[in-house]
Protein backbone atom coordinates (compact mmCIF):
# COMPACT_ATOMS: atom_id res chain seq x y z
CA UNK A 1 -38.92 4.04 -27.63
CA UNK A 2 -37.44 6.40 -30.44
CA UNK A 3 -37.67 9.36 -27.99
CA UNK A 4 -36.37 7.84 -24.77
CA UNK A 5 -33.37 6.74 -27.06
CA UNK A 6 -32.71 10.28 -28.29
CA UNK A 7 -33.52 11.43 -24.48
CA UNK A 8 -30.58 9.55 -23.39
CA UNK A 9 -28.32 10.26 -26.06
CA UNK A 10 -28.78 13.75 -25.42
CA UNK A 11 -28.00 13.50 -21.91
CA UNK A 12 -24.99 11.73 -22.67
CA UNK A 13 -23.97 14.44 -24.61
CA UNK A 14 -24.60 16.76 -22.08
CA UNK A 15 -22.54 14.92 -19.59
CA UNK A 16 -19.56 14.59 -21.88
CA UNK A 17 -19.65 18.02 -22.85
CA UNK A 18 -19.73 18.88 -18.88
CA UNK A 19 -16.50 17.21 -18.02
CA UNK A 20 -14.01 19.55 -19.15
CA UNK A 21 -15.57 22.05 -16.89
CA UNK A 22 -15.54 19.98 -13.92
CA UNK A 23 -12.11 18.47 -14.33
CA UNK A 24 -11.07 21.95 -14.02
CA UNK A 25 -11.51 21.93 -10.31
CA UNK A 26 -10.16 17.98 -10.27
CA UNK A 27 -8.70 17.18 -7.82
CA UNK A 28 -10.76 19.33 -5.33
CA UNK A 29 -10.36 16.56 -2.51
CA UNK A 30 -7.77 14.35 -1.11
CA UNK A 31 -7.19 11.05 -3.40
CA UNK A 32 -7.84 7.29 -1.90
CA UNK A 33 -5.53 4.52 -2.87
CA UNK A 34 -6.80 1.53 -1.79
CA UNK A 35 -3.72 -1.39 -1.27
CA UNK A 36 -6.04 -4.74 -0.78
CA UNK A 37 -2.94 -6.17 1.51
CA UNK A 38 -1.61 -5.11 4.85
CA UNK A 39 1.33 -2.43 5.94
CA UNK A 40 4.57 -3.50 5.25
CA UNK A 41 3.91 -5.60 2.14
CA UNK A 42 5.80 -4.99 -0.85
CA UNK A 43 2.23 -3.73 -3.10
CA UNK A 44 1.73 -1.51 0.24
CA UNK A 45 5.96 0.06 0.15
CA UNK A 46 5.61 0.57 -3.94
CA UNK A 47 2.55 2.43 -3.45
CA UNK A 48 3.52 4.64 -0.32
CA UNK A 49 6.63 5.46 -3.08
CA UNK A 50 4.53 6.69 -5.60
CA UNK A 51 1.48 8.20 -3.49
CA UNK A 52 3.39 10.87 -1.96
CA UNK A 53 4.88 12.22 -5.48
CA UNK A 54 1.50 11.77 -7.25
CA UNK A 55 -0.03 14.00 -4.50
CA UNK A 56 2.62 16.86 -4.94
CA UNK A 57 1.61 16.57 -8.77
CA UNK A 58 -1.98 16.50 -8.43
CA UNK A 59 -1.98 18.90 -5.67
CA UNK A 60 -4.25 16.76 -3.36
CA UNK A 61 -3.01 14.54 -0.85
CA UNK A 62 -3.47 10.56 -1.84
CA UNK A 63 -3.98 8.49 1.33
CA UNK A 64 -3.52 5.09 1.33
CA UNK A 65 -5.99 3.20 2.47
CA UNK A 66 -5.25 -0.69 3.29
CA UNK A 67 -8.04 -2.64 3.00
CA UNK A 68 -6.46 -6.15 3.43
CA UNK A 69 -8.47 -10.26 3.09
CA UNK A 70 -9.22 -12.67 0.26
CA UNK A 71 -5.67 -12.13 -1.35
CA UNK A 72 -6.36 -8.96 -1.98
CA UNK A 73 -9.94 -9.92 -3.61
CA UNK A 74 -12.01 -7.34 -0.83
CA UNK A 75 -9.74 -4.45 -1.05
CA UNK A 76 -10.65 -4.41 -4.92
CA UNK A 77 -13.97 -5.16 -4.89
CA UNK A 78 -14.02 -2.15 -2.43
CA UNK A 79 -12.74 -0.18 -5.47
CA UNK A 80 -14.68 -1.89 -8.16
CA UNK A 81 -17.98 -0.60 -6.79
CA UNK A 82 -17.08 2.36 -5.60
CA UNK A 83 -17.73 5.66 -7.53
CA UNK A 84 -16.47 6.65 -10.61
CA UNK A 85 -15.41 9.72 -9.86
CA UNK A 86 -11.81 10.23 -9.95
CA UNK A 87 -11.45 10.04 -5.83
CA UNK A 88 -10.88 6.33 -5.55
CA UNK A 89 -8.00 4.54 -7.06
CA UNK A 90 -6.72 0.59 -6.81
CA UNK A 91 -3.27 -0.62 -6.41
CA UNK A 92 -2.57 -3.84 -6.37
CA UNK A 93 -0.63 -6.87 -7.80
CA UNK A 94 -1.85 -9.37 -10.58
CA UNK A 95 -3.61 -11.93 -8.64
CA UNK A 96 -6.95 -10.16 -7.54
CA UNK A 97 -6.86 -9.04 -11.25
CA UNK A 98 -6.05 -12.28 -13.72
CA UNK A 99 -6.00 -15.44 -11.54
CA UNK A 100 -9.40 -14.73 -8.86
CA UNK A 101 -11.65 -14.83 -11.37
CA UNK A 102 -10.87 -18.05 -12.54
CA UNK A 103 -10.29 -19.49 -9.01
CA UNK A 104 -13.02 -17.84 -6.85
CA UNK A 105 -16.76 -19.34 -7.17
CA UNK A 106 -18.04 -16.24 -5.26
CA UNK A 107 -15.87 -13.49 -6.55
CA UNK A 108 -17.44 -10.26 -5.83
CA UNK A 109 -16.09 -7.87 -8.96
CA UNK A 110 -15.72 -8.17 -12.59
CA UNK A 111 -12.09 -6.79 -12.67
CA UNK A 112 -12.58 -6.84 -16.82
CA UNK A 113 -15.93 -4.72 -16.18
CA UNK A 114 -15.74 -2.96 -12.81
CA UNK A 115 -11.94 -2.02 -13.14
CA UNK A 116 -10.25 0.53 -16.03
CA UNK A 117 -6.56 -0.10 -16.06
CA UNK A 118 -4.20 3.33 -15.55
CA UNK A 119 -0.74 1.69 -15.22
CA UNK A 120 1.34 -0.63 -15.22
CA UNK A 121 3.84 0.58 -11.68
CA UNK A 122 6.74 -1.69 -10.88
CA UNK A 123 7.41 -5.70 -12.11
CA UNK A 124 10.06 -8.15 -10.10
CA UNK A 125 10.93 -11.78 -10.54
CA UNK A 126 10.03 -14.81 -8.81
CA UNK A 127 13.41 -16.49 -7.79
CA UNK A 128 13.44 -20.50 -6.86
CA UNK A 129 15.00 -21.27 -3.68
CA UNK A 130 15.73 -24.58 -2.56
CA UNK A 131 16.68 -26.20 1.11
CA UNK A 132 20.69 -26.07 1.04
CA UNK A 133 20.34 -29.50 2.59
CA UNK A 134 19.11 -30.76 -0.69
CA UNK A 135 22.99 -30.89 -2.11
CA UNK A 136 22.13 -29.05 -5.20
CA UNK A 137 24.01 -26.21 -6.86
CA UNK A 138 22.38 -26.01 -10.16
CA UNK A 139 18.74 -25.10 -12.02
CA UNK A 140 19.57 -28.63 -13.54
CA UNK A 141 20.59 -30.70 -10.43
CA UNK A 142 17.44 -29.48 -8.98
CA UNK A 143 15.60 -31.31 -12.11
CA UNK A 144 17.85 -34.56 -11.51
CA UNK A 145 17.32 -34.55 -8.48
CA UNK A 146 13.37 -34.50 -8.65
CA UNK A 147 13.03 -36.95 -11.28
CA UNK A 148 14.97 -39.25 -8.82
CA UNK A 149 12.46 -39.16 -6.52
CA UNK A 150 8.91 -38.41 -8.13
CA UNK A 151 6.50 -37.34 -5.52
CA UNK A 152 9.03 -37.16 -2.31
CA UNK A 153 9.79 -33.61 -2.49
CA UNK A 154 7.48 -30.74 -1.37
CA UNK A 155 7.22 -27.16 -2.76
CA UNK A 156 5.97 -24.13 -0.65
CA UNK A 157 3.62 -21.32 -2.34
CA UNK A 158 1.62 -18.93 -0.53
CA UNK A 159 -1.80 -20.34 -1.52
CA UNK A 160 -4.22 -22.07 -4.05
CA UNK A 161 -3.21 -20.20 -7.16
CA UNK A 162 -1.23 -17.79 -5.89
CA UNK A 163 1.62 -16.96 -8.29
CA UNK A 164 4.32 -18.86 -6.69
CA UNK A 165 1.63 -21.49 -6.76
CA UNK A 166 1.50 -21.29 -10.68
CA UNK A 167 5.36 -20.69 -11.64
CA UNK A 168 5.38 -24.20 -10.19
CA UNK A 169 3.43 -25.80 -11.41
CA UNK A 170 4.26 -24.90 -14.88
CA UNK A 171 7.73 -25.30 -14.41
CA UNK A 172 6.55 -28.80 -13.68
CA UNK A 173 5.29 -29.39 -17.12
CA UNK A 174 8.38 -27.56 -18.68
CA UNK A 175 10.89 -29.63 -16.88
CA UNK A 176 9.11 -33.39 -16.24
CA UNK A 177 8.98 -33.22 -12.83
CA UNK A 178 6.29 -34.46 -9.67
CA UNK A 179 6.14 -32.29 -6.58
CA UNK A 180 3.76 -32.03 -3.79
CA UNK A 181 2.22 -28.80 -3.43
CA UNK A 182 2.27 -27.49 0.14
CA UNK A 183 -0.03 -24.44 0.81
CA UNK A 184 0.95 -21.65 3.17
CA UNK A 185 -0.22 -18.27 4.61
CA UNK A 186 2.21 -15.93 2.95
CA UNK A 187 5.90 -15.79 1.89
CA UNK A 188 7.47 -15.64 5.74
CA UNK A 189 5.89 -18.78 6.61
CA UNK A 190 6.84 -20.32 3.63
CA UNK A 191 10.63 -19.29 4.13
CA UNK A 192 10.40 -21.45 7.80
CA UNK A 193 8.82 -24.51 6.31
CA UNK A 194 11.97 -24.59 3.92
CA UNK A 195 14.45 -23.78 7.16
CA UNK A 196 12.42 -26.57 8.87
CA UNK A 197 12.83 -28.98 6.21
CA UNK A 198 9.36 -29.20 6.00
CA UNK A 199 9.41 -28.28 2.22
CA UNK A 200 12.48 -28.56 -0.23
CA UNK A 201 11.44 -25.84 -2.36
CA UNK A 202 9.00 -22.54 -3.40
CA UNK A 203 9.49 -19.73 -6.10
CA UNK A 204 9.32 -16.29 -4.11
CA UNK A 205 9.50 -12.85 -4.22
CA UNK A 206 13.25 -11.95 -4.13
CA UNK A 207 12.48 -9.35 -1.58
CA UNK A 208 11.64 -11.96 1.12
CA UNK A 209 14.47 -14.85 0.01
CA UNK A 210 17.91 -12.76 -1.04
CA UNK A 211 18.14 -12.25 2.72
CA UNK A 212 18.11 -15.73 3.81
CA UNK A 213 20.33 -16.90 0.05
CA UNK A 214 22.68 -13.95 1.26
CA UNK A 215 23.43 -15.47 4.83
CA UNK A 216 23.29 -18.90 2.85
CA UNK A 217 20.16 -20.59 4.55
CA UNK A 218 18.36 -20.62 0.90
CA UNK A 219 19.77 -21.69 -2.33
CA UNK A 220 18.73 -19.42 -4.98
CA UNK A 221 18.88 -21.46 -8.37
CA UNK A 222 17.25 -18.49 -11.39
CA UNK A 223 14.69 -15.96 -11.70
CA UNK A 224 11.57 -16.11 -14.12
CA UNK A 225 12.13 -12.83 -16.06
CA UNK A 226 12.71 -13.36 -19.72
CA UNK A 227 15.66 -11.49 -19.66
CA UNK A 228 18.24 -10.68 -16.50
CA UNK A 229 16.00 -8.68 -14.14
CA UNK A 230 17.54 -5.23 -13.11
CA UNK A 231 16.95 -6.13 -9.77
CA UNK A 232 18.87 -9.38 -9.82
CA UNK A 233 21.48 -8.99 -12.71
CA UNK A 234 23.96 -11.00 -11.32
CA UNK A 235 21.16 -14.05 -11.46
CA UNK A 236 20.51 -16.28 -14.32
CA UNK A 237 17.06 -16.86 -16.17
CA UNK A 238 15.35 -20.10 -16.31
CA UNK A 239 15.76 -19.25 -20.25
CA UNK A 240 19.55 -19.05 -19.72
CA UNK A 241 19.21 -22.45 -17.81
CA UNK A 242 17.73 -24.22 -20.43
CA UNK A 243 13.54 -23.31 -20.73
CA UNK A 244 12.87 -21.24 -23.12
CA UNK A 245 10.65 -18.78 -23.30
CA UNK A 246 9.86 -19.60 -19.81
CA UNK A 247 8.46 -16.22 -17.76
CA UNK A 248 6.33 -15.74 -14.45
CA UNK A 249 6.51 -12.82 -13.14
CA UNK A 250 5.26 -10.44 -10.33
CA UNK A 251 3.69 -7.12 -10.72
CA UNK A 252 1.88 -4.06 -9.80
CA UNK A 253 -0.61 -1.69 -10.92
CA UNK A 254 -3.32 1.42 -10.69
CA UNK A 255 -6.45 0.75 -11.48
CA UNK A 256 -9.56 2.91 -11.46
CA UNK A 257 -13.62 2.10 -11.36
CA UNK A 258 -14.79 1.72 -14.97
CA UNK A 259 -16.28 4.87 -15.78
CA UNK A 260 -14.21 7.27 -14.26
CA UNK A 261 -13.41 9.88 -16.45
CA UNK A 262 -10.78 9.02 -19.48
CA UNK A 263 -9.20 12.97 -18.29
CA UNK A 264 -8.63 11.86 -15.29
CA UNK A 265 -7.55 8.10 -15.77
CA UNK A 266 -4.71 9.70 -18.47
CA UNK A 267 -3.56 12.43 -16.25
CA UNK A 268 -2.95 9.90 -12.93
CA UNK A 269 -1.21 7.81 -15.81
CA UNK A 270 0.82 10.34 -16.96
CA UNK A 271 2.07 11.49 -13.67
CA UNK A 272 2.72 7.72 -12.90
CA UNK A 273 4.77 7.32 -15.31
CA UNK A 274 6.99 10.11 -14.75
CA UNK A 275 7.32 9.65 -11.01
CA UNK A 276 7.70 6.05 -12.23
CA UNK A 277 10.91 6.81 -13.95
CA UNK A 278 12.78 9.10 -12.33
CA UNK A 279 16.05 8.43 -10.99
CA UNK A 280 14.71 8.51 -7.23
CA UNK A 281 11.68 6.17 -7.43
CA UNK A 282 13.36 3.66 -9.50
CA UNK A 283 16.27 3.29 -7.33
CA UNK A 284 13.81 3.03 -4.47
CA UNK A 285 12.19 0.28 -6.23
CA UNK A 286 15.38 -1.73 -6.84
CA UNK A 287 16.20 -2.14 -3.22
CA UNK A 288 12.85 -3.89 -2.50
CA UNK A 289 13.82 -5.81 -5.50
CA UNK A 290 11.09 -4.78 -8.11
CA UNK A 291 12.34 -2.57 -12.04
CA UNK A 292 9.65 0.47 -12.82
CA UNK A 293 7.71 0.24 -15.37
CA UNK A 294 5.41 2.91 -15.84
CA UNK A 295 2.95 2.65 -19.00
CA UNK A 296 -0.17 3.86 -20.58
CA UNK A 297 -3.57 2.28 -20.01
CA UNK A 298 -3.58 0.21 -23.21
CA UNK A 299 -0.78 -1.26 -22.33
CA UNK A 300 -1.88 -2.80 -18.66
CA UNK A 301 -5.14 -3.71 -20.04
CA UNK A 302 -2.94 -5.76 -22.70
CA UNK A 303 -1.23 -7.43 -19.93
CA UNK A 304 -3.97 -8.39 -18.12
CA UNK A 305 -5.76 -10.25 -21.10
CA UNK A 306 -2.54 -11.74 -22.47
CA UNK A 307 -2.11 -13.00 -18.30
CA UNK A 308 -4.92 -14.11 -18.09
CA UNK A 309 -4.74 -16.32 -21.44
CA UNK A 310 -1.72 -17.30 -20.08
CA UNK A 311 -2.05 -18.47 -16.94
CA UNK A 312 -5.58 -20.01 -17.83
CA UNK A 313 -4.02 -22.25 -19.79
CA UNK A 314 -1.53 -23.41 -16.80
CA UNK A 315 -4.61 -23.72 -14.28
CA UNK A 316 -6.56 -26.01 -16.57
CA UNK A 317 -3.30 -28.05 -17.49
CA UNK A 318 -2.70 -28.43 -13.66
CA UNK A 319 -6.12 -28.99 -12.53
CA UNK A 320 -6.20 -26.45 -10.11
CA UNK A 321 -9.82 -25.98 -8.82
CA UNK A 322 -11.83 -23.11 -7.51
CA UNK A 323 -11.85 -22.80 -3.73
């Protein structure tokens, strides 16, 4: 036992002791970044805005590779088993990576164990809209107008605890309210059920309501940033309107396979984060809506665990069952 312990701690050694020689010729080979959602989605534009620049720095080409389904749960499982070896990258937004486990019974990935964070790329708001029919103007005639009527009025989200599923239904709690919770397939649909008067209400990403609240078919009525977003200054925070404290907001991010190498994992997160920042990619990101971010590993991982505290607590409070 003694000497298949030291066996293995010398060949650890050995390994470690290899890398800096290998990561000399790293990147020797184009670079995959799998998006788990299909062309055209926001998580697919902020990536095809970073991939390009991140290839110039690395001096390998970084393909995107869509590998949409689940909510994004197979494209990251698809990165979660795949090799460690500093070829395969994830990017994707927060639900495959804090809500899934806690609402999937046969999620295939640990994303705490299978997944090493590298950055934190772009965050955006969730704005409420509300049907223009329904007469209100206000955060708080919204509110009036729902306790008036418990149970009669529907919200939209884009599934079983999505986020806009989740900003809901805490902002029920916060604010007293009842609503019926009305399921779609994705933020378009969602947008027609309102137009239809099928549903009175949904929180969205701004990118697929400012649109429709700019040629005044949606009410927009506050975002859920703590602070005014930079991509919606002009729009007041639930805070400002009365909840405190009250934040739900989108995001996106790099991840790796646990175990690739911590070289390689801090120089993709470097170069993130100064593509990230520059004057170009951040004003690309403001006109579909999302502020850069840009951060160091730590800081993701601290992000996802404080989420998923978070937003554990507002499943359990709300019921909301695995599917």
């Amino acid at each position: 036992m003694q000497r298949r312990h030291l066996l293995g701690a010398a060949a650890a050694s050995l390994l470690a002791g290899s890398w800096p020689a290998r990561a000399q010729a790293w990147p020797a080979r184009p670079i995959r970044m799998v998006v788990p959602f299909p062309p055209g989605t926001s998580p697919d534009l902020i990536a095809r805005m970073v991939s390009e620049p991140l290839g110039a720095a690395l001096g390998q080409p970084v393909v995107i590779d869509n590998r949409p389904g689940a909510g994004g749960n197979i494209g990251t499982g698809v990165v979660a088993k795949a090799a460690p070896d500093g070829y395969t990258f994830l990017f994707t937004i927060q639900g495959p990576l804090v809500t899934a486990p806690m609402l999937s019974k046969s999620l295939p990935y640990d994303p705490v164990k299978e997944l090493a964070p590298v950055s934190l790329v772009a965050t955006s708001p969730n704005v409420l809209v509300v049907d223009p029919k329904l007469g209100v103007e206000t955060l708080a005639d919204f509110v009036r107008v729902a306790k008036a009527q418990p149970g009669k009025l529907n919200y939209g989200s884009v599934g079983n605890g999505s986020a806009s599923h989740l900003a809901m239904e805490l902002f029920k709690t916060r604010a007293g309210i009842d609503l019926v919770h009305v399921p779609y397939q994705g933020f378009p649909a969602v947008v027609n059920a309102i137009l239809a008067g099928q549903v009175q209400a949904g929180f969205m990403v701004p990118g697929l309501a400012m649109g429709q609240v700019r040629a005044g078919k949606l009410k927009a009525l506050g975002v859920t940033t703590l602070g005014r977003s930079s991509a919606l200054p002009e729009m007041p925070t639930f805070a400002e309107l009365g909840y405190a404290g009250f934040e739900a907001i989108s995001w996106q991010a790099v991840l790796a396979p646990a175990g690739t190498p911590k070289p390689v994992i801090d120089r993709v997160s470097s170069e993130l984060v100064r593509i990230i920042k520059s004057d170009e990619v951040r004003t690309k990101m403001l006109g579909q809506y999302f502020s850069a971010a840009g951060t160091a590993p730590q800081a993701l991982a601290n992000l996802m665990r404080s989420e998923r505290e978070s937003w554990g607590r507002v499943i359990q409070a709300a019921g909301v069952q695995p599917e």
